[in-house]
C-alpha atoms as a PDB file:
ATOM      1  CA  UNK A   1      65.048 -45.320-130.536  1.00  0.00           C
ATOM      2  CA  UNK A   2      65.994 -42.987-127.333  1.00  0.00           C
ATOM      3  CA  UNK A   3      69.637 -41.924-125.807  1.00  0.00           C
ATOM      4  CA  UNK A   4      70.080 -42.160-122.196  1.00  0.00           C
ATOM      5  CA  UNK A   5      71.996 -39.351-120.494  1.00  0.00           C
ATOM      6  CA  UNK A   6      73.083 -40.188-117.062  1.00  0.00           C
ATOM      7  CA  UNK A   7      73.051 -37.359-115.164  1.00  0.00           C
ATOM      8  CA  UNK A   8      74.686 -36.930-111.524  1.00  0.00           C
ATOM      9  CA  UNK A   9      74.161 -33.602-109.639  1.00  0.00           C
ATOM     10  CA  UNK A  10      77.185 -34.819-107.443  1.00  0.00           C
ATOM     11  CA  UNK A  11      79.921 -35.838-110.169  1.00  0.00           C
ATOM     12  CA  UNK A  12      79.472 -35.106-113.837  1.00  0.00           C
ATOM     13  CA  UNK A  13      77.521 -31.942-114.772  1.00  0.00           C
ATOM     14  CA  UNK A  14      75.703 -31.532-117.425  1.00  0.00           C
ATOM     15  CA  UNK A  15      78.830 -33.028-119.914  1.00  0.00           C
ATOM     16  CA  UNK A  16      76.888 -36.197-120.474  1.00  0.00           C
ATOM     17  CA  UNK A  17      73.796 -34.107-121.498  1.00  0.00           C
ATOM     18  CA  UNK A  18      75.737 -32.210-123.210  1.00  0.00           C
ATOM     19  CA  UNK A  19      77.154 -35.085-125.735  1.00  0.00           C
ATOM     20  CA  UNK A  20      73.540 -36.589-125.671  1.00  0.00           C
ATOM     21  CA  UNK A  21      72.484 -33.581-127.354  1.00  0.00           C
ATOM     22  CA  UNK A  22      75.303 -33.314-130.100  1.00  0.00           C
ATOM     23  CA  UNK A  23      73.955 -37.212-131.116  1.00  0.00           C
ATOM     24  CA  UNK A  24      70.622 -36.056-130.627  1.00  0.00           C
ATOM     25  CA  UNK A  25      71.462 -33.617-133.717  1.00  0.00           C
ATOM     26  CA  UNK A  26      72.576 -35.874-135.337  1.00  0.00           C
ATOM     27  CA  UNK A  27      70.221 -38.564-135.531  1.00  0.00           C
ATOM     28  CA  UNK A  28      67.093 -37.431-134.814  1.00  0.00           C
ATOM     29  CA  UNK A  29      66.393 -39.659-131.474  1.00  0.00           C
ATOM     30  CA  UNK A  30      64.765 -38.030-128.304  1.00  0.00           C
ATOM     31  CA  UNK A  31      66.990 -37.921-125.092  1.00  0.00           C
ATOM     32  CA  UNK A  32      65.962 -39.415-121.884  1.00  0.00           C
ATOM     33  CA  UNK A  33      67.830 -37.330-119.103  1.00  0.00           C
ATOM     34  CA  UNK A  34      68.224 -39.681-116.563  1.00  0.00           C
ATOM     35  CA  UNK A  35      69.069 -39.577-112.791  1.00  0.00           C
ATOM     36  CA  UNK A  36      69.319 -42.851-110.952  1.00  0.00           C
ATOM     37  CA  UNK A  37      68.764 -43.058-106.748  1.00  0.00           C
ATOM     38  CA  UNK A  38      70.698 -46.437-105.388  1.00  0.00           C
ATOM     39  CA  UNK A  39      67.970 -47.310-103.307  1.00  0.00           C
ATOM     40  CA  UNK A  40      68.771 -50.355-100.253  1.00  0.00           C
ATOM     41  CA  UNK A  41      66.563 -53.493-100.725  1.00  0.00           C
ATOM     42  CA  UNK A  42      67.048 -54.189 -97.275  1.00  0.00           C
ATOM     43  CA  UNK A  43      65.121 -51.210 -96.212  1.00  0.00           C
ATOM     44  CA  UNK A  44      63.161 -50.686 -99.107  1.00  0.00           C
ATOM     45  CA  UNK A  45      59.934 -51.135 -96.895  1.00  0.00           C
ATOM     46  CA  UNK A  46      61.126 -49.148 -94.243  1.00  0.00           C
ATOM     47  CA  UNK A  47      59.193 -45.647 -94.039  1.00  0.00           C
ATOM     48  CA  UNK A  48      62.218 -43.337 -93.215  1.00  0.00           C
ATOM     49  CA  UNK A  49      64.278 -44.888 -96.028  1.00  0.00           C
ATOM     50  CA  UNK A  50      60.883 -43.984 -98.419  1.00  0.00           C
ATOM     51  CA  UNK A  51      60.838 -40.712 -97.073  1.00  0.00           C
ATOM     52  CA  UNK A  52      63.874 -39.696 -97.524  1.00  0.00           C
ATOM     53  CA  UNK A  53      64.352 -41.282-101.045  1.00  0.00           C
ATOM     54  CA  UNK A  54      61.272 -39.076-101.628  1.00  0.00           C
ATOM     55  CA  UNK A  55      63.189 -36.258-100.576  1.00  0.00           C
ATOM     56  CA  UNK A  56      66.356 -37.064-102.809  1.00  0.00           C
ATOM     57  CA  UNK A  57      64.111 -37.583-105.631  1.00  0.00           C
ATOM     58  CA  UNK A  58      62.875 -34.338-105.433  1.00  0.00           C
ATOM     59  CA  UNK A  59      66.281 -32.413-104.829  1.00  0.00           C
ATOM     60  CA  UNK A  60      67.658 -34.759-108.009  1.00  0.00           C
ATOM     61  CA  UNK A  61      64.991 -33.947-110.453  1.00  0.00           C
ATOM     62  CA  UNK A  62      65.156 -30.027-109.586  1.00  0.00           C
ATOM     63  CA  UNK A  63      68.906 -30.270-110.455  1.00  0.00           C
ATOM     64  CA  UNK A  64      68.270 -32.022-113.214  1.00  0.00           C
ATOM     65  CA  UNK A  65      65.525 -29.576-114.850  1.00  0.00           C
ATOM     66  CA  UNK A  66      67.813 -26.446-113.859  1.00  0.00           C
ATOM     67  CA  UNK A  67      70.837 -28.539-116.300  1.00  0.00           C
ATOM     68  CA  UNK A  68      68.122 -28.999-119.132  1.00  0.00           C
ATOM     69  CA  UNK A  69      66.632 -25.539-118.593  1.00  0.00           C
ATOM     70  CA  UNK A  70      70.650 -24.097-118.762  1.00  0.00           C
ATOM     71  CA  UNK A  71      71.090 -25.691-122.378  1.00  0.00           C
ATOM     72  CA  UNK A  72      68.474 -23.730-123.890  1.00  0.00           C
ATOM     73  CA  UNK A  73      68.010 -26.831-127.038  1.00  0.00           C
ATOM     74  CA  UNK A  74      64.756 -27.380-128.160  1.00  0.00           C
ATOM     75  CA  UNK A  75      65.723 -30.929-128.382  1.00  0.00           C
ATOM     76  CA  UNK A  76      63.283 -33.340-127.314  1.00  0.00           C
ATOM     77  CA  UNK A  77      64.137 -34.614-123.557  1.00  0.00           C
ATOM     78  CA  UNK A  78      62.493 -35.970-121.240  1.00  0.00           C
ATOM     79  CA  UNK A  79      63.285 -36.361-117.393  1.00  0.00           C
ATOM     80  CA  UNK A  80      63.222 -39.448-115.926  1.00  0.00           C
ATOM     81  CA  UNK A  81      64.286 -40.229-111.896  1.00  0.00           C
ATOM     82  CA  UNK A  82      64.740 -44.137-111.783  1.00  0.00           C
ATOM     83  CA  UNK A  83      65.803 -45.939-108.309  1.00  0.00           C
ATOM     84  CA  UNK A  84      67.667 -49.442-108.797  1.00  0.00           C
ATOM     85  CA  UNK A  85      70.046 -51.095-106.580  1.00  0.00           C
ATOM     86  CA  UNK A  86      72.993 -49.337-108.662  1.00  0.00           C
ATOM     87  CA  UNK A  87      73.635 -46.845-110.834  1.00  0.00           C
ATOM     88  CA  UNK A  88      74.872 -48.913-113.682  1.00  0.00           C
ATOM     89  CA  UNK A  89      72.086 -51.724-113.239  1.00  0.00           C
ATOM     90  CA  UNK A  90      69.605 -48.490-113.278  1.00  0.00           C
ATOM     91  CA  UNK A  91      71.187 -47.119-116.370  1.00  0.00           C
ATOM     92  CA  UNK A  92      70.852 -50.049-118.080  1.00  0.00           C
ATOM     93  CA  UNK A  93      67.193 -51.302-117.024  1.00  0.00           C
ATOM     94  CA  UNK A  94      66.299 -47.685-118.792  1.00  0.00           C
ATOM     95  CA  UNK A  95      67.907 -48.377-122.189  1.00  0.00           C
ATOM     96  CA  UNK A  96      66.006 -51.565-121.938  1.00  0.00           C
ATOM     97  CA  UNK A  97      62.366 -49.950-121.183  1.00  0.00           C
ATOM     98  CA  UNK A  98      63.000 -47.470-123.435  1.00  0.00           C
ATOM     99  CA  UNK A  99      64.663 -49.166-126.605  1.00  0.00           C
ATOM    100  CA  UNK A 100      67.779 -47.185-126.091  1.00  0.00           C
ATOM    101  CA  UNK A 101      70.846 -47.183-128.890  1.00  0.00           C
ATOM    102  CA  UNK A 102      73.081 -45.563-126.326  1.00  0.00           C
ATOM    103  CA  UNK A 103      73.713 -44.774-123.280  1.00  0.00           C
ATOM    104  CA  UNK A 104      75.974 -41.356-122.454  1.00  0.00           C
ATOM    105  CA  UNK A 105      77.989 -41.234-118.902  1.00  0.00           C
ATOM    106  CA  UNK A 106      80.596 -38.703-118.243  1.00  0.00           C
ATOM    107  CA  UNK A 107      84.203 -38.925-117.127  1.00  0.00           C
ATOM    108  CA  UNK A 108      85.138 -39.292-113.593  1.00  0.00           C
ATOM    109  CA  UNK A 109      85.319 -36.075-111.751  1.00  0.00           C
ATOM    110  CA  UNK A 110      89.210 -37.010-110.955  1.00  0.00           C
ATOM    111  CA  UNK A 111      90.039 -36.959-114.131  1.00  0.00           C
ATOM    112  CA  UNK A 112      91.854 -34.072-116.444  1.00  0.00           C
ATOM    113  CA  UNK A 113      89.157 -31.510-117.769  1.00  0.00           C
ATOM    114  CA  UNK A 114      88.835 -32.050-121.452  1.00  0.00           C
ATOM    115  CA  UNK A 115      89.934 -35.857-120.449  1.00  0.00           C
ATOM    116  CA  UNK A 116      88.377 -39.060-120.134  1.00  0.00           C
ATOM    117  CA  UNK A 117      88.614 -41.306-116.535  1.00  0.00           C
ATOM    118  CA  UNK A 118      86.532 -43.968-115.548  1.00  0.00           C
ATOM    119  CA  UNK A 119      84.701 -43.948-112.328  1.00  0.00           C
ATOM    120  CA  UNK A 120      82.965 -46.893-110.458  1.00  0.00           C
ATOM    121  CA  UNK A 121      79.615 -46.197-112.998  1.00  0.00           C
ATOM    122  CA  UNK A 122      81.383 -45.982-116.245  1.00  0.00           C
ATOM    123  CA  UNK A 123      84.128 -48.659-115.807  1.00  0.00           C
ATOM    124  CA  UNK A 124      81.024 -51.531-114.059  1.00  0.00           C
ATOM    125  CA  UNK A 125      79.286 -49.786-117.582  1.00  0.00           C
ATOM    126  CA  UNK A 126      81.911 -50.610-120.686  1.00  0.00           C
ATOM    127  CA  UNK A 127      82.416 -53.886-119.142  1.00  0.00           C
ATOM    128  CA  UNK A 128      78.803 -55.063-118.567  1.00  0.00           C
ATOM    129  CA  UNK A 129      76.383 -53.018-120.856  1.00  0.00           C
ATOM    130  CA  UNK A 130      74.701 -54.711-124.006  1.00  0.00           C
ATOM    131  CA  UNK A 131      74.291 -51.528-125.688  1.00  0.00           C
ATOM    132  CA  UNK A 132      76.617 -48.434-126.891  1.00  0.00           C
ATOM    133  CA  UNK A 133      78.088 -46.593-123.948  1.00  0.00           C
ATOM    134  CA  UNK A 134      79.121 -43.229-125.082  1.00  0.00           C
ATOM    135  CA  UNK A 135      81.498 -41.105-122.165  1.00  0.00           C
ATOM    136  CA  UNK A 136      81.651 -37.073-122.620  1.00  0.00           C
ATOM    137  CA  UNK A 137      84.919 -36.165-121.887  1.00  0.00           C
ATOM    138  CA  UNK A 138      85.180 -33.547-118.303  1.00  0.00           C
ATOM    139  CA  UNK A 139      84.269 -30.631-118.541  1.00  0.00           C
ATOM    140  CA  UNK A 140      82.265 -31.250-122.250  1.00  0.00           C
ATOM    141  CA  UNK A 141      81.037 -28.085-123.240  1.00  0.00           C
ATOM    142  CA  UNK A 142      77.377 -27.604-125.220  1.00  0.00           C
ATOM    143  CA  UNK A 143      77.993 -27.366-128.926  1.00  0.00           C
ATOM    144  CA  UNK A 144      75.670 -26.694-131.634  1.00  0.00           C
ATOM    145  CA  UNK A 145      78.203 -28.803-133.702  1.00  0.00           C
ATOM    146  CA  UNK A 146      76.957 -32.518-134.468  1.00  0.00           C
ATOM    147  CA  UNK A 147      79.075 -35.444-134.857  1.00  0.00           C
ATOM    148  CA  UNK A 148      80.717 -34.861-138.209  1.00  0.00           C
ATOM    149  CA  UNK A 149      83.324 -37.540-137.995  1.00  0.00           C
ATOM    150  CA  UNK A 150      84.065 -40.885-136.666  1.00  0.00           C
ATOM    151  CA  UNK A 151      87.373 -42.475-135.482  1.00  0.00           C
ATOM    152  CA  UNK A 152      87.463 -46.511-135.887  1.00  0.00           C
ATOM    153  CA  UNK A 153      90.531 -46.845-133.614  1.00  0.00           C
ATOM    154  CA  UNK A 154      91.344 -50.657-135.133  1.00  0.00           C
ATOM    155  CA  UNK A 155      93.516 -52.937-133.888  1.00  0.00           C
ATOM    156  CA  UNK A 156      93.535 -55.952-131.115  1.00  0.00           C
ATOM    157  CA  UNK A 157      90.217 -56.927-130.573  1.00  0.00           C
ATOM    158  CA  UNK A 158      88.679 -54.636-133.769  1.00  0.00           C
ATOM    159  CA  UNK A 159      90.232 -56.484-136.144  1.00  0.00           C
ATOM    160  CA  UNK A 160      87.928 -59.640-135.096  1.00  0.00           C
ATOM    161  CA  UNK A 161      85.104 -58.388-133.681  1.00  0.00           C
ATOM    162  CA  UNK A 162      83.649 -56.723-136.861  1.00  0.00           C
ATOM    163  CA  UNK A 163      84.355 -53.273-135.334  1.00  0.00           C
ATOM    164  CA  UNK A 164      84.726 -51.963-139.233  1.00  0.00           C
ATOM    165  CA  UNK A 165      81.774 -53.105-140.142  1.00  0.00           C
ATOM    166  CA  UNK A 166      80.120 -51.556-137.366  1.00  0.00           C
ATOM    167  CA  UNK A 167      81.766 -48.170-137.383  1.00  0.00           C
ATOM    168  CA  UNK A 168      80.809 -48.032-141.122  1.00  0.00           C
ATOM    169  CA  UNK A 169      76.845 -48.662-140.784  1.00  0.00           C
ATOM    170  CA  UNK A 170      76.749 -45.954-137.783  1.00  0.00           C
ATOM    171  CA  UNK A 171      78.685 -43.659-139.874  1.00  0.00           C
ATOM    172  CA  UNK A 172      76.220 -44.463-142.776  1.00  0.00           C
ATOM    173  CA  UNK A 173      73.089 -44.125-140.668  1.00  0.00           C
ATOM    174  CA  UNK A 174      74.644 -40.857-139.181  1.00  0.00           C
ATOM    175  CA  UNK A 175      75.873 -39.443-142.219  1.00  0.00           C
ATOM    176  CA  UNK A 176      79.307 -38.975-141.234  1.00  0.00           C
ATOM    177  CA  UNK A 177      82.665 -38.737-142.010  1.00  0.00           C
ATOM    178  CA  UNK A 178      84.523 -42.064-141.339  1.00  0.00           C
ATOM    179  CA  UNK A 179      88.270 -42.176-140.262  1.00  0.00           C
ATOM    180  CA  UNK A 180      89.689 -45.244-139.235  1.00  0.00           C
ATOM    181  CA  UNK A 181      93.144 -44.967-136.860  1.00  0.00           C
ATOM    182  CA  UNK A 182      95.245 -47.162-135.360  1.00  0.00           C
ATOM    183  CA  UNK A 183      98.177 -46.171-133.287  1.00  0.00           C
ATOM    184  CA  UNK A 184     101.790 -47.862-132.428  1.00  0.00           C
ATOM    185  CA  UNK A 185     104.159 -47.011-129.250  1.00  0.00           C
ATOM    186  CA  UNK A 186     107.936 -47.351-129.981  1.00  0.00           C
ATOM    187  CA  UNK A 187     110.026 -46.909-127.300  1.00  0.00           C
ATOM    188  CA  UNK A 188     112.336 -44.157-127.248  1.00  0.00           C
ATOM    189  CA  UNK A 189     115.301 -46.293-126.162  1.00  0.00           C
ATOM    190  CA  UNK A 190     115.362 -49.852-127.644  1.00  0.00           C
ATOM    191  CA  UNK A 191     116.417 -52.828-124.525  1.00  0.00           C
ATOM    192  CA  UNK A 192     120.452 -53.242-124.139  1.00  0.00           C
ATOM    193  CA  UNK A 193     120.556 -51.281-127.764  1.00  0.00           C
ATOM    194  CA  UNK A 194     119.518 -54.760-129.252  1.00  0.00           C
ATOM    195  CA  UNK A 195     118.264 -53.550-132.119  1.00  0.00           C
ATOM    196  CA  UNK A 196     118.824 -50.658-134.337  1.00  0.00           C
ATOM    197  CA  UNK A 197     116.847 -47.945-135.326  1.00  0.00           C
ATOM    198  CA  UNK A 198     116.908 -49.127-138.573  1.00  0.00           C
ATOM    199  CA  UNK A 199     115.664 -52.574-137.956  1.00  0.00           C
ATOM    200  CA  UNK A 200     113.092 -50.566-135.654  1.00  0.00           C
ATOM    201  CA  UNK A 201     112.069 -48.847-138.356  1.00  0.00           C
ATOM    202  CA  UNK A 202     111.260 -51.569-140.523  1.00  0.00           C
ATOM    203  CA  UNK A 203     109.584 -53.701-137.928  1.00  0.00           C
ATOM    204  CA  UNK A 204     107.281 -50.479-137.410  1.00  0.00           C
ATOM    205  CA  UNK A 205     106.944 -50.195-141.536  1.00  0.00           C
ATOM    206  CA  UNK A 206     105.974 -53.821-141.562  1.00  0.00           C
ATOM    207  CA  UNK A 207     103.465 -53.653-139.028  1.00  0.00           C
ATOM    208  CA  UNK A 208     101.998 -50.259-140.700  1.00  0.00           C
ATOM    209  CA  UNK A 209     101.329 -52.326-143.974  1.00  0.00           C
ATOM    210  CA  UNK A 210      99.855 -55.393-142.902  1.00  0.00           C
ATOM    211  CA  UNK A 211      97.311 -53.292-140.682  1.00  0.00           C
ATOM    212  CA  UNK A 212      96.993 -51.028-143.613  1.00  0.00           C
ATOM    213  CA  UNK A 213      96.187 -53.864-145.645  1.00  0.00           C
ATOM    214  CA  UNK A 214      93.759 -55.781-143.108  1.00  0.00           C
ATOM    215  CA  UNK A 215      91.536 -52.680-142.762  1.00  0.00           C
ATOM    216  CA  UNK A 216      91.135 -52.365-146.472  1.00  0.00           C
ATOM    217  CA  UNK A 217      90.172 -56.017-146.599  1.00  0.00           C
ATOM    218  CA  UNK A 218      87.825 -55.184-144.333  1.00  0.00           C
ATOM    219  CA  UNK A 219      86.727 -52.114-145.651  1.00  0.00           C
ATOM    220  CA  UNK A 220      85.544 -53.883-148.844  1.00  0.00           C
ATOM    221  CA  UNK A 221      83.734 -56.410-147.184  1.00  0.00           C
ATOM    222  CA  UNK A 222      81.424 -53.777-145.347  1.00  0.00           C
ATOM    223  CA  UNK A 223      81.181 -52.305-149.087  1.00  0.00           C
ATOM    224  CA  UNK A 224      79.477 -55.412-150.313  1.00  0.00           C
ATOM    225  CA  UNK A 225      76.416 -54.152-148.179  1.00  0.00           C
ATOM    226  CA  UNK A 226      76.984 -50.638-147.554  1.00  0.00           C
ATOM    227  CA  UNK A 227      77.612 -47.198-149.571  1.00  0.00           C
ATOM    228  CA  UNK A 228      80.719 -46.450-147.987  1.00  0.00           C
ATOM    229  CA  UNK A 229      82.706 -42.862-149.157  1.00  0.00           C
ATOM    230  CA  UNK A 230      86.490 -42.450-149.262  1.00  0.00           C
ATOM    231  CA  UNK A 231      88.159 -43.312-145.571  1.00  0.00           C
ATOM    232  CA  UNK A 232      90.762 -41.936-144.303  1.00  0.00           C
ATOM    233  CA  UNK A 233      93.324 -44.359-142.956  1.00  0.00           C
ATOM    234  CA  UNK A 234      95.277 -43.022-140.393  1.00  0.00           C
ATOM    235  CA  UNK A 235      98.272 -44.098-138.031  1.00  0.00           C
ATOM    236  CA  UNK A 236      99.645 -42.320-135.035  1.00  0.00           C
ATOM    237  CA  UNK A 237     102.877 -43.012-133.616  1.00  0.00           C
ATOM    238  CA  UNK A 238     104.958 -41.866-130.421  1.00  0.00           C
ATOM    239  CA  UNK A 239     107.065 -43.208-127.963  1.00  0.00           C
ATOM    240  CA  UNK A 240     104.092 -43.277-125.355  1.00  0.00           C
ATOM    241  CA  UNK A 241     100.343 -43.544-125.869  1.00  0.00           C
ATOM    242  CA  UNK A 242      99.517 -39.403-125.518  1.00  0.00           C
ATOM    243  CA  UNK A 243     102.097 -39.086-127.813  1.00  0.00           C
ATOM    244  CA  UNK A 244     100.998 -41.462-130.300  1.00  0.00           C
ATOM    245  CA  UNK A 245      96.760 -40.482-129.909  1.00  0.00           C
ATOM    246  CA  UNK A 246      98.210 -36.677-130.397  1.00  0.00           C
ATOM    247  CA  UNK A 247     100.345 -37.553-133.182  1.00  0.00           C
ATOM    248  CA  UNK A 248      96.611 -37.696-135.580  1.00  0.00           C
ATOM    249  CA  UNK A 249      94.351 -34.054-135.994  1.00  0.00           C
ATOM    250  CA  UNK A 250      91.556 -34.021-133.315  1.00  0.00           C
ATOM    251  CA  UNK A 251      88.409 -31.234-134.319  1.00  0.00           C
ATOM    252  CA  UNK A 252      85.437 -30.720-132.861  1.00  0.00           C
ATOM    253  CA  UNK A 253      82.762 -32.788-133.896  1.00  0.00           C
ATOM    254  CA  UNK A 254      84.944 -35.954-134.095  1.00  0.00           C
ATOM    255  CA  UNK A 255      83.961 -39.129-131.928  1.00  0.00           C
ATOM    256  CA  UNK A 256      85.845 -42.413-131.541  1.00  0.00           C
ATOM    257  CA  UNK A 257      84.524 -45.750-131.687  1.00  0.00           C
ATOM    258  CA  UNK A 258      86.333 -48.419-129.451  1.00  0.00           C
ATOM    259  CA  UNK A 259      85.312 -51.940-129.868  1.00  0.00           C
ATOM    260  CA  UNK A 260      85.510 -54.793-126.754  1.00  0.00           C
ATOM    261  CA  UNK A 261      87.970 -56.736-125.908  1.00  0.00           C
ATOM    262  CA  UNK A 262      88.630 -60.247-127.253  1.00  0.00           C
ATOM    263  CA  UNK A 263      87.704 -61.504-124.185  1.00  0.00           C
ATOM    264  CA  UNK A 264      84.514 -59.881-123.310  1.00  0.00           C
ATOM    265  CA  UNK A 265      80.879 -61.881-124.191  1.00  0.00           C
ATOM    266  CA  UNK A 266      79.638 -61.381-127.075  1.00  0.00           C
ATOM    267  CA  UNK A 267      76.871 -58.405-127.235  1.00  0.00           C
ATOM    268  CA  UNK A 268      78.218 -56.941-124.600  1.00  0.00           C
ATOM    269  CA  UNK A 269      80.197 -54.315-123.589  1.00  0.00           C
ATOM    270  CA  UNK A 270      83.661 -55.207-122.431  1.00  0.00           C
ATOM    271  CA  UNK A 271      86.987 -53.089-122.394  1.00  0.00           C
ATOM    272  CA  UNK A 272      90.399 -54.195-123.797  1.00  0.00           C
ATOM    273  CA  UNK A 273      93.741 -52.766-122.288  1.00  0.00           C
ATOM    274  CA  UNK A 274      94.154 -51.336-125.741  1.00  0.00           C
ATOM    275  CA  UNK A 275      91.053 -49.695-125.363  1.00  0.00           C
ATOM    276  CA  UNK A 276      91.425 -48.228-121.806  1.00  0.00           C
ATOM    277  CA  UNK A 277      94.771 -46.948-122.927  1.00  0.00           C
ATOM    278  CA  UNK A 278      93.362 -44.734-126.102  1.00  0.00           C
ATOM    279  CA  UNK A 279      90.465 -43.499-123.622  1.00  0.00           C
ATOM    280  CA  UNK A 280      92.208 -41.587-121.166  1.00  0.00           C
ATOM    281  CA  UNK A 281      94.447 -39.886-123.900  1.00  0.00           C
ATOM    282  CA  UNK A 282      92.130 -38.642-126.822  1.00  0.00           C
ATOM    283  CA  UNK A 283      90.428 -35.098-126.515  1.00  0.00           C
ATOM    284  CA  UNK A 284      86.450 -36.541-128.001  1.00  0.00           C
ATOM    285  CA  UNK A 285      83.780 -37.985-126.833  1.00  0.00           C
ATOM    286  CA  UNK A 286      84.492 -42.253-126.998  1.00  0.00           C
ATOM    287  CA  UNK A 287      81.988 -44.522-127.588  1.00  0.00           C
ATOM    288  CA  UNK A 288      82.418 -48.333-127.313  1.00  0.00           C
ATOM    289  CA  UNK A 289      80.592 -51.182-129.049  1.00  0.00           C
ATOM    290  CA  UNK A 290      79.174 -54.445-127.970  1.00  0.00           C
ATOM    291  CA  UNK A 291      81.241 -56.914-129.911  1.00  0.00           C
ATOM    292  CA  UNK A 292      79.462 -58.771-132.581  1.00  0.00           C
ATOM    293  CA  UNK A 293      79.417 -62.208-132.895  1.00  0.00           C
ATOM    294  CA  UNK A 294      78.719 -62.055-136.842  1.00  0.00           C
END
């Protein structure tokens, strides 16, 4: 099995390479750098469009060797320039060729360094791809840290689309730590003063229980198959979503796993609002999981 790293000389950096090599460390697999040209079927046969994708080729793959030459890894990567009608179909026709278990974007260049934001690539990606997208967050520094520890963030969609059981065999197959999270919002100000903190309270109690409960159901389900550790079970709460992703410890080395949405095909790819609320607010890399349909 290979990781793809997209790389774009234009909007990412090296971050994506970057978090390619931490999982690289981690499980052994060889990196494909990647840089993909859109290339225009209508003048594909047209000898100024060839020339000039010849040209971009070669400015593309010199950018990419100087970011593989700067992260001094004796990793195993290969460079690969790939032309496809888009970026994300490109991306995606190389995990295929190349047996890929994930493929590693980066966040939008508009977004907050140390943050996550989708771009065009990455949000066409988590809602099409049939394999593991994995986004670095801006800015994501080299590290010779590997991923130590993974965050199930359950809840919505996870709790039905076997996101447990999946966070549990990567964790198992990467030897890591597993955490699994979920996180509630409570307003700071309840509507009209309806209902009282203390009512609030135990609403929020409730709700903290019965997930508690669900993921250990879970939990011992995936144990039936797999030699699962102690978990840590972990709830954040806040009155907004940065407050309540903040309110659990973030170290380096930590990765979350996001599942898709209920309403996303199965083995693919496919963001919940849940999901692309967490994303922009936690401070790791984020991967996301096709759902599973058993």
């Amino acid at each position: 099995m290979t990781i793809i790293a997209g790389f774009s000389a234009r909007s990412h950096g090296s971050a994506p390479l970057h978090l390619a090599a931490q999982i690289a460390r981690t499980t052994g697999e060889k990196i494909i750098a990647a840089a993909v040209l859109e290339r225009s079927e209508v003048l594909e046969n047209d000898p100024v469009e060839r020339e000039y994708q010849a040209y971009l080729g070669k400015q593309t793959m010199r950018a990419l060797e100087q970011a593989v030459a700067a992260m001094r890894t004796d990793l195993d990567i290969s460079l690969v320039i790939h032309q496809a009608s888009s970026i994300p179909r490109g991306l995606m026709e190389l995990a295929g060729q190349h047996h890929a278990s994930v493929v590693v974007v980066g966040s939008s260049s508009s977004g907050l360094l140390g943050r996550i934001a989708l771009g065009s690539v990455t949000e066409r990606l988590v809602h099409t791809a049939a394999v593991a997208v994995a986004i670095a967050p801006r800015g994501y520094p080299s590290s010779p840290v590997p991923v130590q520890r993974l965050t199930i963030s359950y809840g919505g969609a996870a709790a039905t689309g076997h996101l447990i059981q999946t966070g549990a065999e990567i964790a198992t197959k990467w030897n890591l730590r597993l955490r699994i999270a979920s996180f509630t919002v409570r307003p700071p100000v309840m509507f009209s003063g309806a209902i009282e903190r203390s009512a609030e309270n135990l609403v929020t109690r409730q709700w903290i229980d019965k997930t508690t409960d669900a993921v250990r159901r879970q939990l011992n389900e995936a144990r039936a198959t797999l030699s699962i550790p102690n978990v840590d079970l972990v709830v954040g709460t806040g009155t907004d979503w940065p407050s309540a992703v903040a309110d659990i410890t973030w170290k380096p080395g930590d990765m979350v796993l996001l599942g898709s949405g209920a309403a996303g095909p199965f083995t693919q790819v496919f963001m919940g609002s849940a999901a692309s609320k967490i994303i922009r607010h936690v401070p790791v890399p984020v991967m996301i999981v096709p759902r599973r349909q058993t």
